[in-house]
N, C-alpha and C. Protein backbone atom coordinates (compact mmCIF):
# COMPACT_ATOMS: atom_id res chain seq x y z
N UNK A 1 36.70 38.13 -7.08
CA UNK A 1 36.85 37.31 -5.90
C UNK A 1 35.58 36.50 -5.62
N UNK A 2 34.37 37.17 -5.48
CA UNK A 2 33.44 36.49 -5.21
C UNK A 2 32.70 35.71 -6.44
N UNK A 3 33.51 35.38 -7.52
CA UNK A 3 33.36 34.42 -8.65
C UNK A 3 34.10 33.35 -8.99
N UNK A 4 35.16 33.44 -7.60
CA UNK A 4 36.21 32.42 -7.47
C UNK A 4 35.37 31.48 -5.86
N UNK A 5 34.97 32.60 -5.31
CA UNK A 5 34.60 31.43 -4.13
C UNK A 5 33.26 30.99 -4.57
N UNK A 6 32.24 31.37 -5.61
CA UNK A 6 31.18 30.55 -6.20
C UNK A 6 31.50 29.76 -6.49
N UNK A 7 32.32 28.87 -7.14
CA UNK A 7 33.18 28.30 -7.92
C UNK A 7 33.62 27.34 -6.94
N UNK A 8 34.19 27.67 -5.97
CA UNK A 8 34.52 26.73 -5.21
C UNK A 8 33.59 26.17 -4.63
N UNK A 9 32.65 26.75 -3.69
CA UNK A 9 31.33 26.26 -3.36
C UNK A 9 30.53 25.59 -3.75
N UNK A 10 30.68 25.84 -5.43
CA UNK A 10 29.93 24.84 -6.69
C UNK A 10 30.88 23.42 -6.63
N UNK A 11 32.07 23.50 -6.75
CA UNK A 11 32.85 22.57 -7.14
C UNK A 11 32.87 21.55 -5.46
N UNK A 12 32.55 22.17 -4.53
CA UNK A 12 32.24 21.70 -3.01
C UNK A 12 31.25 20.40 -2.93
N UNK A 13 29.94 21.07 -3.38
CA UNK A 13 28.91 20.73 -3.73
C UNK A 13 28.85 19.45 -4.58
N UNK A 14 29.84 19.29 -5.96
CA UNK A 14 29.32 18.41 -6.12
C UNK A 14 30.57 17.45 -6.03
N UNK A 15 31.49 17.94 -5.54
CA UNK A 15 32.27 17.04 -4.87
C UNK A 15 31.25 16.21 -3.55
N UNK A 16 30.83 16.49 -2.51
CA UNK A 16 29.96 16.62 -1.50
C UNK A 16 29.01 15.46 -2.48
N UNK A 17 28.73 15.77 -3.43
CA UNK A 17 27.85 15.12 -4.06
C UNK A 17 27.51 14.17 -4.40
N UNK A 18 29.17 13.50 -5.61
CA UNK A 18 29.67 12.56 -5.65
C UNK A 18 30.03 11.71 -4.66
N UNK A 19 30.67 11.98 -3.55
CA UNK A 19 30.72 11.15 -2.40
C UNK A 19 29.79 10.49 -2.06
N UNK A 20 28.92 11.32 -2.29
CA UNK A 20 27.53 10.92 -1.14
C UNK A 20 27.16 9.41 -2.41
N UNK A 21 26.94 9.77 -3.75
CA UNK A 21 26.54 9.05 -4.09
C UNK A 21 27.35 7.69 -4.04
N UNK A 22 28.60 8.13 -4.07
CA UNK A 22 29.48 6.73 -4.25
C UNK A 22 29.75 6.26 -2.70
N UNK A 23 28.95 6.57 -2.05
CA UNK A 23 29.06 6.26 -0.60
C UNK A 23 27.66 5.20 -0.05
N UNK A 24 26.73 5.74 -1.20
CA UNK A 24 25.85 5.27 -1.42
C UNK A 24 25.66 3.84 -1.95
N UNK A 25 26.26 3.37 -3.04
CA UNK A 25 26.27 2.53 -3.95
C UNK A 25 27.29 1.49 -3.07
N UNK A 26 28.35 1.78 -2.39
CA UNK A 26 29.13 0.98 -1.67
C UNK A 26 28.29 0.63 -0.73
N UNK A 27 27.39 1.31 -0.04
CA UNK A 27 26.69 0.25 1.67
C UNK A 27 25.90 -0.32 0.85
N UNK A 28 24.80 -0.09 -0.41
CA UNK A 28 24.12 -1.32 -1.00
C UNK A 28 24.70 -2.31 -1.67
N UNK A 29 26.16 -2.43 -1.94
CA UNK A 29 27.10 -3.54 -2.52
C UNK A 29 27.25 -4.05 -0.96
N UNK A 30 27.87 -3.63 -0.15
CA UNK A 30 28.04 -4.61 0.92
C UNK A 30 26.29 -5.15 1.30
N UNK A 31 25.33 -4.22 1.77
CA UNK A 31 24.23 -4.79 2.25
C UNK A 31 24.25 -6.04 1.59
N UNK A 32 24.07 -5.96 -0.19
CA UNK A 32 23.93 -7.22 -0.79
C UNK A 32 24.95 -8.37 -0.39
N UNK A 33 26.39 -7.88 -0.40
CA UNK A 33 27.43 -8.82 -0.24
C UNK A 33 26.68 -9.85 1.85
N UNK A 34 26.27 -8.72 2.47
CA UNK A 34 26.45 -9.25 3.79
C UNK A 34 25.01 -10.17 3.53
N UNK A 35 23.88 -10.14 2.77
CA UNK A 35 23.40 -10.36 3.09
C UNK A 35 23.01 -12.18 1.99
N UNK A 36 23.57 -12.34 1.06
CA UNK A 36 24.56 -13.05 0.33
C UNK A 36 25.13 -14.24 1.39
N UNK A 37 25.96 -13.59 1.91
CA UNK A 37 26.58 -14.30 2.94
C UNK A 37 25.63 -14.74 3.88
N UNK A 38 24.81 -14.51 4.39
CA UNK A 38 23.74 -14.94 5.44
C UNK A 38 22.82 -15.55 5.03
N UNK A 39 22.54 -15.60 3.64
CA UNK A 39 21.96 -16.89 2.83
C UNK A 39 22.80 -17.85 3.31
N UNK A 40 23.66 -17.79 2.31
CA UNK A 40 25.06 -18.94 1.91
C UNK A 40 25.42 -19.62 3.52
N UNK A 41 25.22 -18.95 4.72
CA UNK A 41 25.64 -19.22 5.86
C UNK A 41 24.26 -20.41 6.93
N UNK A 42 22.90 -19.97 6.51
CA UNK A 42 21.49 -20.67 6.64
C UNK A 42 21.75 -21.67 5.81
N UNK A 43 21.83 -21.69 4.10
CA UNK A 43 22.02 -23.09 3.60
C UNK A 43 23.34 -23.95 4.52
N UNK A 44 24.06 -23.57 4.73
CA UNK A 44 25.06 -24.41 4.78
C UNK A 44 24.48 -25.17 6.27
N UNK A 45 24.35 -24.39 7.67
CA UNK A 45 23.46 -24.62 8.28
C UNK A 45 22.72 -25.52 8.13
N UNK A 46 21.56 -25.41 7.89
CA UNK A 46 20.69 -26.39 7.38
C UNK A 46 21.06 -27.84 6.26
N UNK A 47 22.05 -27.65 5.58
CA UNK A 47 22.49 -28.55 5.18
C UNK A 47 23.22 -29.79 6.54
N UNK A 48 23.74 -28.90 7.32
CA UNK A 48 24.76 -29.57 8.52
C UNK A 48 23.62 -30.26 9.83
N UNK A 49 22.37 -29.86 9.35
CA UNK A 49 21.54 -30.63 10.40
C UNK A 49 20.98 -31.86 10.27
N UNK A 50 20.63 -32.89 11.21
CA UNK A 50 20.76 -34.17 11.08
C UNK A 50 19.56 -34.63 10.14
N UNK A 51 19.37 -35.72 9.45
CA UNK A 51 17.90 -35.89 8.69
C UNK A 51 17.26 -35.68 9.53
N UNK A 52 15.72 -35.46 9.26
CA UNK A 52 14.65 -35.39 10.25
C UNK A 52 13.22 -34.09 9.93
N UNK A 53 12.80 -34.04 11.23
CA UNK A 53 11.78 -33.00 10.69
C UNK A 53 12.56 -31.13 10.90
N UNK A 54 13.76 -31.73 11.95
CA UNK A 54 13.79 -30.17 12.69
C UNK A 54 14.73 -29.30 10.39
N UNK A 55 15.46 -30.33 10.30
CA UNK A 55 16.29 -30.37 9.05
C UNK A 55 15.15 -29.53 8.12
N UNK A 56 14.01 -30.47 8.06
CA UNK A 56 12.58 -30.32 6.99
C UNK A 56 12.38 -28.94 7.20
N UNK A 57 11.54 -28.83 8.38
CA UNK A 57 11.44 -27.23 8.82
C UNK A 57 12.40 -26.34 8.21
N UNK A 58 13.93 -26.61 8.33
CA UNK A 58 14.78 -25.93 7.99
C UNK A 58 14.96 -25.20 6.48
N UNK A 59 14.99 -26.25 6.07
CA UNK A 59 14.35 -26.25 4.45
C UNK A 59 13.72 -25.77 3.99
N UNK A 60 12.47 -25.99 4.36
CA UNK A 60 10.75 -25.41 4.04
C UNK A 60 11.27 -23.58 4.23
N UNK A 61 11.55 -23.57 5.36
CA UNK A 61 12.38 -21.79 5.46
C UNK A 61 13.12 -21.14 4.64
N UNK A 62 13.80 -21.93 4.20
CA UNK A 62 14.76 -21.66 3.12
C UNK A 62 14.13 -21.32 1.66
N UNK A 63 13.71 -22.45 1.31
CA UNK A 63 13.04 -22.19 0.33
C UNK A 63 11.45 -20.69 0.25
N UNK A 64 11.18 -20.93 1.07
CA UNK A 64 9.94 -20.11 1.41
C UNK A 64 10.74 -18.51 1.44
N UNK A 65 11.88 -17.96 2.05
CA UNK A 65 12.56 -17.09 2.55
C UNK A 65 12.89 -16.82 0.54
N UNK A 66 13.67 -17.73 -0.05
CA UNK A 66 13.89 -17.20 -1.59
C UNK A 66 12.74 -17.23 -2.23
N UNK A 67 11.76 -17.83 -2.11
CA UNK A 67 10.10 -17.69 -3.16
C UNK A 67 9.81 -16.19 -2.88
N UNK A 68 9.79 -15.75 -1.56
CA UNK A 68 9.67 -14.39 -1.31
C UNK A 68 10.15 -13.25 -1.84
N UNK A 69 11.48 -13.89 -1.72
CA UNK A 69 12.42 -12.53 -1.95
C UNK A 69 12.60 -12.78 -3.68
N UNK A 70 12.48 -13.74 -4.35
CA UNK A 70 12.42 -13.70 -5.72
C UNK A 70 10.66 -12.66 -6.24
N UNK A 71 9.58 -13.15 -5.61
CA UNK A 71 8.67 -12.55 -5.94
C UNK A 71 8.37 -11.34 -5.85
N UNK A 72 9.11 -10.69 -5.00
CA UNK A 72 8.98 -9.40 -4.28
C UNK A 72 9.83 -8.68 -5.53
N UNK A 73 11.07 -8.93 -6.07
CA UNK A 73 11.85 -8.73 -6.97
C UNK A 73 11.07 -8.38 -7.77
N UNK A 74 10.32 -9.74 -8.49
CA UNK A 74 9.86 -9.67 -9.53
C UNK A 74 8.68 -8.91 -9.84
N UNK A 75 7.41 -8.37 -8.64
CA UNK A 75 6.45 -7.93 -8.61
C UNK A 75 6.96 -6.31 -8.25
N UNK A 76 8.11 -5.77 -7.99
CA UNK A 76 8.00 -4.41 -7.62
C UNK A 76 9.56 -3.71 -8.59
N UNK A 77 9.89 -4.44 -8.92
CA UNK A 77 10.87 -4.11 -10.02
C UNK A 77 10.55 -3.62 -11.59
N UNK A 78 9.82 -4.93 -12.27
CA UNK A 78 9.24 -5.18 -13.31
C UNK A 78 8.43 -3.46 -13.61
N UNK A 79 8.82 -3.18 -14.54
CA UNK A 79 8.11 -1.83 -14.96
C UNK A 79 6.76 -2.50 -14.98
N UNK A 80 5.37 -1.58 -14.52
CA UNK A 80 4.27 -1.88 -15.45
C UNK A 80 3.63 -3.52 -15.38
N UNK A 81 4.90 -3.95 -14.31
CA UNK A 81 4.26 -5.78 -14.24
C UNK A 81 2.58 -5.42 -13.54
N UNK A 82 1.98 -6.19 -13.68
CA UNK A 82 0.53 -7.02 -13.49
C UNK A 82 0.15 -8.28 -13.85
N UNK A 83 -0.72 -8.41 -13.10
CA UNK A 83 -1.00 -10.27 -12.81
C UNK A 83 -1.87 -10.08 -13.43
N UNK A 84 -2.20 -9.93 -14.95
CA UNK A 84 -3.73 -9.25 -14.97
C UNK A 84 -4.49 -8.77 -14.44
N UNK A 85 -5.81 -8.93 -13.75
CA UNK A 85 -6.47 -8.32 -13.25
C UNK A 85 -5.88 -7.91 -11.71
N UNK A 86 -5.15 -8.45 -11.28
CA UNK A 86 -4.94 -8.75 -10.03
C UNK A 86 -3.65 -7.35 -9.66
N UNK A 87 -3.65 -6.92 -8.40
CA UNK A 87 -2.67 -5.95 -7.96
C UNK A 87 -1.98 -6.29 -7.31
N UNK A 88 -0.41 -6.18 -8.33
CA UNK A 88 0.83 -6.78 -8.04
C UNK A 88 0.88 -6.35 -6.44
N UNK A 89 0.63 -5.39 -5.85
CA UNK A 89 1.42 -4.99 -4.78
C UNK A 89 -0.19 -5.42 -3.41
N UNK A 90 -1.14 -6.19 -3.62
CA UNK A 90 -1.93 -6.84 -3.18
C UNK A 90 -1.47 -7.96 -2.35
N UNK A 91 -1.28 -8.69 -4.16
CA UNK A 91 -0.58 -10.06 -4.16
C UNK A 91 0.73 -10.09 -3.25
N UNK A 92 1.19 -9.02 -3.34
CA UNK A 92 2.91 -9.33 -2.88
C UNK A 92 2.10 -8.91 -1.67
N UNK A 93 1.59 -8.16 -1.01
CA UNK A 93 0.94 -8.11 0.27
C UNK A 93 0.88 -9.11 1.42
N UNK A 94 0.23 -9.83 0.22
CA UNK A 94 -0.97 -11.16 1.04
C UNK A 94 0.39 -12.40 0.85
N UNK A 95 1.12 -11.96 -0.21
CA UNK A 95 2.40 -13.42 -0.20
C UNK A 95 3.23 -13.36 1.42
N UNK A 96 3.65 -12.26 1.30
CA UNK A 96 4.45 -11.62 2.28
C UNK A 96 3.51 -11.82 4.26
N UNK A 97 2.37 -11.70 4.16
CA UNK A 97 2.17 -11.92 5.32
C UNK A 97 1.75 -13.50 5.78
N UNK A 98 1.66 -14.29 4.81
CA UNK A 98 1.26 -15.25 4.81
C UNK A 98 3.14 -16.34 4.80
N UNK A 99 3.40 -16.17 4.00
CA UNK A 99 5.24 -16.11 4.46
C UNK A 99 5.70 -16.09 6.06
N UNK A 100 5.51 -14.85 6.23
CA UNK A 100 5.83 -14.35 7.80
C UNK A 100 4.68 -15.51 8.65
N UNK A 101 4.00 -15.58 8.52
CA UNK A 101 3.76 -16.75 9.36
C UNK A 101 3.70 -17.80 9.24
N UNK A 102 3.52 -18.39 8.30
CA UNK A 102 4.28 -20.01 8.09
C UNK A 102 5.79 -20.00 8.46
N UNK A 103 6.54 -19.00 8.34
CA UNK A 103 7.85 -18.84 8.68
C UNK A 103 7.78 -19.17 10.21
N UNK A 104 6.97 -18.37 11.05
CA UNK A 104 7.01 -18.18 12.36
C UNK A 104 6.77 -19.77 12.76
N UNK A 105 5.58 -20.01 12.08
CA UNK A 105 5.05 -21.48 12.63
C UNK A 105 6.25 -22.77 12.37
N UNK A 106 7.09 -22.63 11.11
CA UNK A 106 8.33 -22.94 11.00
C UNK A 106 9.50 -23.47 12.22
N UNK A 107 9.32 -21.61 12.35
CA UNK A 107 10.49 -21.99 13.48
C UNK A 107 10.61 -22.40 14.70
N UNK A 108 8.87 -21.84 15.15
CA UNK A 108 8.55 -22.92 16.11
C UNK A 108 8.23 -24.58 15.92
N UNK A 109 8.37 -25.33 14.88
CA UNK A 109 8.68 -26.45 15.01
C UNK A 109 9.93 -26.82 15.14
N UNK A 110 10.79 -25.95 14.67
CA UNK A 110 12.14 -26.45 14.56
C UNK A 110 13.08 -26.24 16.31
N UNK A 111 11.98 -25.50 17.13
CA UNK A 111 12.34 -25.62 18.50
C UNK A 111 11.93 -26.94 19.56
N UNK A 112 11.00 -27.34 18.68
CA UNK A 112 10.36 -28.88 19.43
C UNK A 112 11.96 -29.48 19.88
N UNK A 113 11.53 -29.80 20.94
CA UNK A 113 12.50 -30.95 21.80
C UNK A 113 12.87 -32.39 20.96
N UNK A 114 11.42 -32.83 21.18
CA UNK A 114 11.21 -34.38 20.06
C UNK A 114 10.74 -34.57 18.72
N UNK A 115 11.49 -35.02 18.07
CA UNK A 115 11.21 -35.49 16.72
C UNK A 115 9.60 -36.33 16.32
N UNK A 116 9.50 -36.68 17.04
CA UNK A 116 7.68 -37.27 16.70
C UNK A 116 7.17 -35.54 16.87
N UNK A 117 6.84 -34.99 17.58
CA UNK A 117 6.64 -33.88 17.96
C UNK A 117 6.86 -33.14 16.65
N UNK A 118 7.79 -32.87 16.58
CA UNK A 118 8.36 -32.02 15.27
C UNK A 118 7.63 -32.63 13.88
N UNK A 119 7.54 -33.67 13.96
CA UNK A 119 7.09 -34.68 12.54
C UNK A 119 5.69 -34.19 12.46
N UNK A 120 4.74 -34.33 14.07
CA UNK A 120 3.62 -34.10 13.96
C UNK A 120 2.92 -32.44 13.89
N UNK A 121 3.83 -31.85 14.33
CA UNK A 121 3.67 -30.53 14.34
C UNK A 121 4.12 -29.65 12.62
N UNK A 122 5.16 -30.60 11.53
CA UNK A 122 5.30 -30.27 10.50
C UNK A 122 4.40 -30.62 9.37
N UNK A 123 3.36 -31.74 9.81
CA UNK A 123 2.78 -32.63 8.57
C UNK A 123 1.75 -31.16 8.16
N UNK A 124 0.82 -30.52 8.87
CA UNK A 124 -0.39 -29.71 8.46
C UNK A 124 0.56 -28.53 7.68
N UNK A 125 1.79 -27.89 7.85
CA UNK A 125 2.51 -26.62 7.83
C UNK A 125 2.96 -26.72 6.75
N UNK A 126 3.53 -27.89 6.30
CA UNK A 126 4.73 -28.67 4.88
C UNK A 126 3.64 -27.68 3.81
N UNK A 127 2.47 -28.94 3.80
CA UNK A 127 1.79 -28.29 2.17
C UNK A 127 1.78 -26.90 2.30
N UNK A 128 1.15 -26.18 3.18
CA UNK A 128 0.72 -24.81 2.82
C UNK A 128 2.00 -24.05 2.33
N UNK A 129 2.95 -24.41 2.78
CA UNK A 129 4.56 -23.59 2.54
C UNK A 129 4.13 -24.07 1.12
N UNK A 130 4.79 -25.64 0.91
CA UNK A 130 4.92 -25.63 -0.40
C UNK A 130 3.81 -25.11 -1.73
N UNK A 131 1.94 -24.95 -1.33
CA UNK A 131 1.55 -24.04 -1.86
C UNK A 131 2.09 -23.04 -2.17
N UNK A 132 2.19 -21.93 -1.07
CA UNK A 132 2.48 -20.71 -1.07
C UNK A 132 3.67 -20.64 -2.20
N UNK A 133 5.00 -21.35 -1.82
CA UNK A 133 6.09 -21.64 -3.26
C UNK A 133 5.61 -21.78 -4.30
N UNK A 134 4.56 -22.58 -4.20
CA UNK A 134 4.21 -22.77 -5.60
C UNK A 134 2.98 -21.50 -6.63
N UNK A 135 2.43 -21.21 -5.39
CA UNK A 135 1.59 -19.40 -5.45
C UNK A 135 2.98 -18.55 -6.53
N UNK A 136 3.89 -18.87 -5.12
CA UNK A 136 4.72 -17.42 -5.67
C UNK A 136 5.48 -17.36 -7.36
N UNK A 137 6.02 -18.83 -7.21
CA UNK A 137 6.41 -18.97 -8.34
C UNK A 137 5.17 -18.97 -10.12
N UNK A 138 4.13 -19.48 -9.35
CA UNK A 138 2.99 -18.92 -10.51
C UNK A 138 2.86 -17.56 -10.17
N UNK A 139 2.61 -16.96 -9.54
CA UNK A 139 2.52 -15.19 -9.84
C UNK A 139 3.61 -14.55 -10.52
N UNK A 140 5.18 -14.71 -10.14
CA UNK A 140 6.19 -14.55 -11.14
C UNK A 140 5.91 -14.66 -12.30
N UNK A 141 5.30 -16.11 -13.06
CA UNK A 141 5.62 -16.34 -14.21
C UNK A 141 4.32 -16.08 -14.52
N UNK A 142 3.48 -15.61 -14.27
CA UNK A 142 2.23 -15.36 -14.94
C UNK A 142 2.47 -13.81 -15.07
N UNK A 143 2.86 -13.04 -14.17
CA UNK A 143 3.24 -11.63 -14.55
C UNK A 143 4.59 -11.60 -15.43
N UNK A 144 5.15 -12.25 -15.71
CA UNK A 144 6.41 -12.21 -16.92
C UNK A 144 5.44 -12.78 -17.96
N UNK A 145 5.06 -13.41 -18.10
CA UNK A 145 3.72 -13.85 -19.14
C UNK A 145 3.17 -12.76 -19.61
N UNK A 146 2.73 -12.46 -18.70
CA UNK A 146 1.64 -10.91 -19.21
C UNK A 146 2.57 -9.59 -19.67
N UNK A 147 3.41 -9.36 -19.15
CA UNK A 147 4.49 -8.11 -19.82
C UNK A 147 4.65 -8.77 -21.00
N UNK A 148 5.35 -9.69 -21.20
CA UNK A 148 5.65 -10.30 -22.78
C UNK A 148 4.77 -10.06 -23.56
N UNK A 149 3.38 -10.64 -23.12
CA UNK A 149 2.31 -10.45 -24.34
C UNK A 149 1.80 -9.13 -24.44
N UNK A 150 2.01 -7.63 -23.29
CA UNK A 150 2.01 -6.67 -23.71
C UNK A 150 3.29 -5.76 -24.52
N UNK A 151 4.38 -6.53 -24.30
CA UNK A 151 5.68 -6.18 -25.23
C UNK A 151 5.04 -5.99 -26.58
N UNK A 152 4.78 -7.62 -26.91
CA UNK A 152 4.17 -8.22 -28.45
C UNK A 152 3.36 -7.36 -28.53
N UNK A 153 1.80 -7.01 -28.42
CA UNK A 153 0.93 -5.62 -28.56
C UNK A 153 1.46 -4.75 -29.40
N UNK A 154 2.42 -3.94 -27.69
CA UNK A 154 2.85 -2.69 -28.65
C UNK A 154 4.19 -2.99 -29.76
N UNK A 155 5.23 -4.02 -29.68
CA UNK A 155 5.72 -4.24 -31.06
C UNK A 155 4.86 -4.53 -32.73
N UNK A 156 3.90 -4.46 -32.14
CA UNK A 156 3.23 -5.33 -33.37
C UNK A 156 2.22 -3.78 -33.68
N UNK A 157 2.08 -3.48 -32.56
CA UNK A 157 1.17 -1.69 -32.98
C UNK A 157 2.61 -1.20 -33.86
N UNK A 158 3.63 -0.53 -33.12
CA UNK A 158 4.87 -0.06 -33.43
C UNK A 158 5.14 -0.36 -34.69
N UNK A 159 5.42 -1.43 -35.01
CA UNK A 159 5.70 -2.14 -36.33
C UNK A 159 4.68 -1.84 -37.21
N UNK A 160 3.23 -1.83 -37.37
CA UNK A 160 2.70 -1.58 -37.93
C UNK A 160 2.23 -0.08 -38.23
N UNK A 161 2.59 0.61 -37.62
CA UNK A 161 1.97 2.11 -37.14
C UNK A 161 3.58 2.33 -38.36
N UNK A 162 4.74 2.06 -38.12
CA UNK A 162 6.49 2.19 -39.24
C UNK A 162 6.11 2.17 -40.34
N UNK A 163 5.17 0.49 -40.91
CA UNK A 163 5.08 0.35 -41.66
C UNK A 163 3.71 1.36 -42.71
N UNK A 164 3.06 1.63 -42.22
CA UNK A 164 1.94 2.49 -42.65
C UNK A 164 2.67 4.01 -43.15
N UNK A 165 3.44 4.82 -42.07
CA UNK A 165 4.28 6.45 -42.19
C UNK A 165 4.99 5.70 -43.68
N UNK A 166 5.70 4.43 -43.60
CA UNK A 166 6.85 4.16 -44.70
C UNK A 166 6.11 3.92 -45.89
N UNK A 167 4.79 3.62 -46.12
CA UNK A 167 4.16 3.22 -47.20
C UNK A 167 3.57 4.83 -47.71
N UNK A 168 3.06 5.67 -46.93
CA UNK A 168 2.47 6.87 -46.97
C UNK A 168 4.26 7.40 -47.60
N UNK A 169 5.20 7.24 -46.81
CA UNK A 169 5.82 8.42 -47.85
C UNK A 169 6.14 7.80 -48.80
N UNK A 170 6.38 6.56 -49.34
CA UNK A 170 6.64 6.04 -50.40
C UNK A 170 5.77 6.46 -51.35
N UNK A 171 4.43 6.63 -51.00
CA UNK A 171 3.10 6.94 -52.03
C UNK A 171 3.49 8.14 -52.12
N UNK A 172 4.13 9.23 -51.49
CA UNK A 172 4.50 10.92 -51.72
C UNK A 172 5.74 11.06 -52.11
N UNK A 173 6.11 10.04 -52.26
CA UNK A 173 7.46 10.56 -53.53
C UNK A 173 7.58 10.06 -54.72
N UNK A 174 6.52 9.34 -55.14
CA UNK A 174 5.97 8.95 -56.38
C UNK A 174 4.76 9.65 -57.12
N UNK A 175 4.35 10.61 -55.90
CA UNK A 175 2.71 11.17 -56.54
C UNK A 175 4.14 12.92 -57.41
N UNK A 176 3.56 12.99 -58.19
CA UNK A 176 4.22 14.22 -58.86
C UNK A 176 3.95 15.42 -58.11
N UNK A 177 5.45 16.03 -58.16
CA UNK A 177 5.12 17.24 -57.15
C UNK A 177 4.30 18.67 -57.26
N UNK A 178 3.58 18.32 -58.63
CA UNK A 178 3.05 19.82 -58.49
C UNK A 178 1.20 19.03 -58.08
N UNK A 179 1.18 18.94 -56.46
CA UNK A 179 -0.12 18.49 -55.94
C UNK A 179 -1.01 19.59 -55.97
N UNK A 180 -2.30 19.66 -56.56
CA UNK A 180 -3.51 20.45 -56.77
C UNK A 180 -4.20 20.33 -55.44
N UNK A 181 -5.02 21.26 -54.91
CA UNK A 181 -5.95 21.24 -53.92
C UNK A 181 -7.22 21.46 -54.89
């Protein structure tokens, strides 16, 4: 009896288990799905606003909001990524707070009343965003740069380290087997 209700308790468990996990994997498919949608819902947005600066602002957000979230991807995902010398999770630091406030300064232009206003309050804010985009997107590709050329390294150690064991036994099944010490 009490090897039938282990049994069940076991089989409880990872029933209990499975759920949990597949309960799991469904709120991060929706998170992604909802949050997907709230992109797709800001572009469209911003597409629907009139030319101008409040539009620009709009934009600059947009873009700045995916440089982020692509870099962040790419700097904490990436096995083993590094900027060379530099610490991925530094960099993504200093991207990330510097983001958050050009963002902020963003959206307070995009509350200006008047368009001169807005124009003049966007001219100093524009470049630094588009720096920062352009930061993020060089830190991406300079840390995919650098994994690659440590891929190559160890393929080329690997490969050579194969080829050396394959030459060594080739030389020991040609040396005659009665070997003298």
């Amino acid at each position: 009896m009490t090897g039938f209700v282990l049994a069940v308790v076991i089989s409880g468990v990872i029933v209990c288990a499975f759920a949990a996990l597949l309960a799991w994997r469904v709120v991060r498919r929706v998170r992604r799905f909802v949050a997907q949608g709230r992109r797709q819902a800001a572009e469209i947005r911003t597409r629907l606003l009139p030319p101008g600066p409040r539009r620009d602002a709009a934009m600059l957000r947009r873009r700045l909001a995916d440089e982020v979230r692509s870099t962040h991807q790419v700097l904490t995902i990436a096995p083993g990524g590094r900027i060379f010398l530099a610490d991925p999770v530094l960099v993504l630091a200093d991207i990330t707070t510097l983001a958050a406030a050009l963002d902020e300064a963003l959206a307070s232009v995009q509350t200006f009343p008047d368009p001169a206003q807005q124009l003049g309050a966007l001219a100093p804010i524009a470049p630094q965003v588009r720096l920062l985009i352009d930061t993020c997107y060089s830190a991406r590709q300079t840390m995919l740069r650098s994994a690659a050329l440590d891929r190559d390294r160890t393929l080329n150690s690997l490969s050579a380290s194969v080829a050396r064991q394959s030459a060594a036994l080739a030389t020991y099944e040609h040396v005659d087997r009665d070997l003298t010490i």
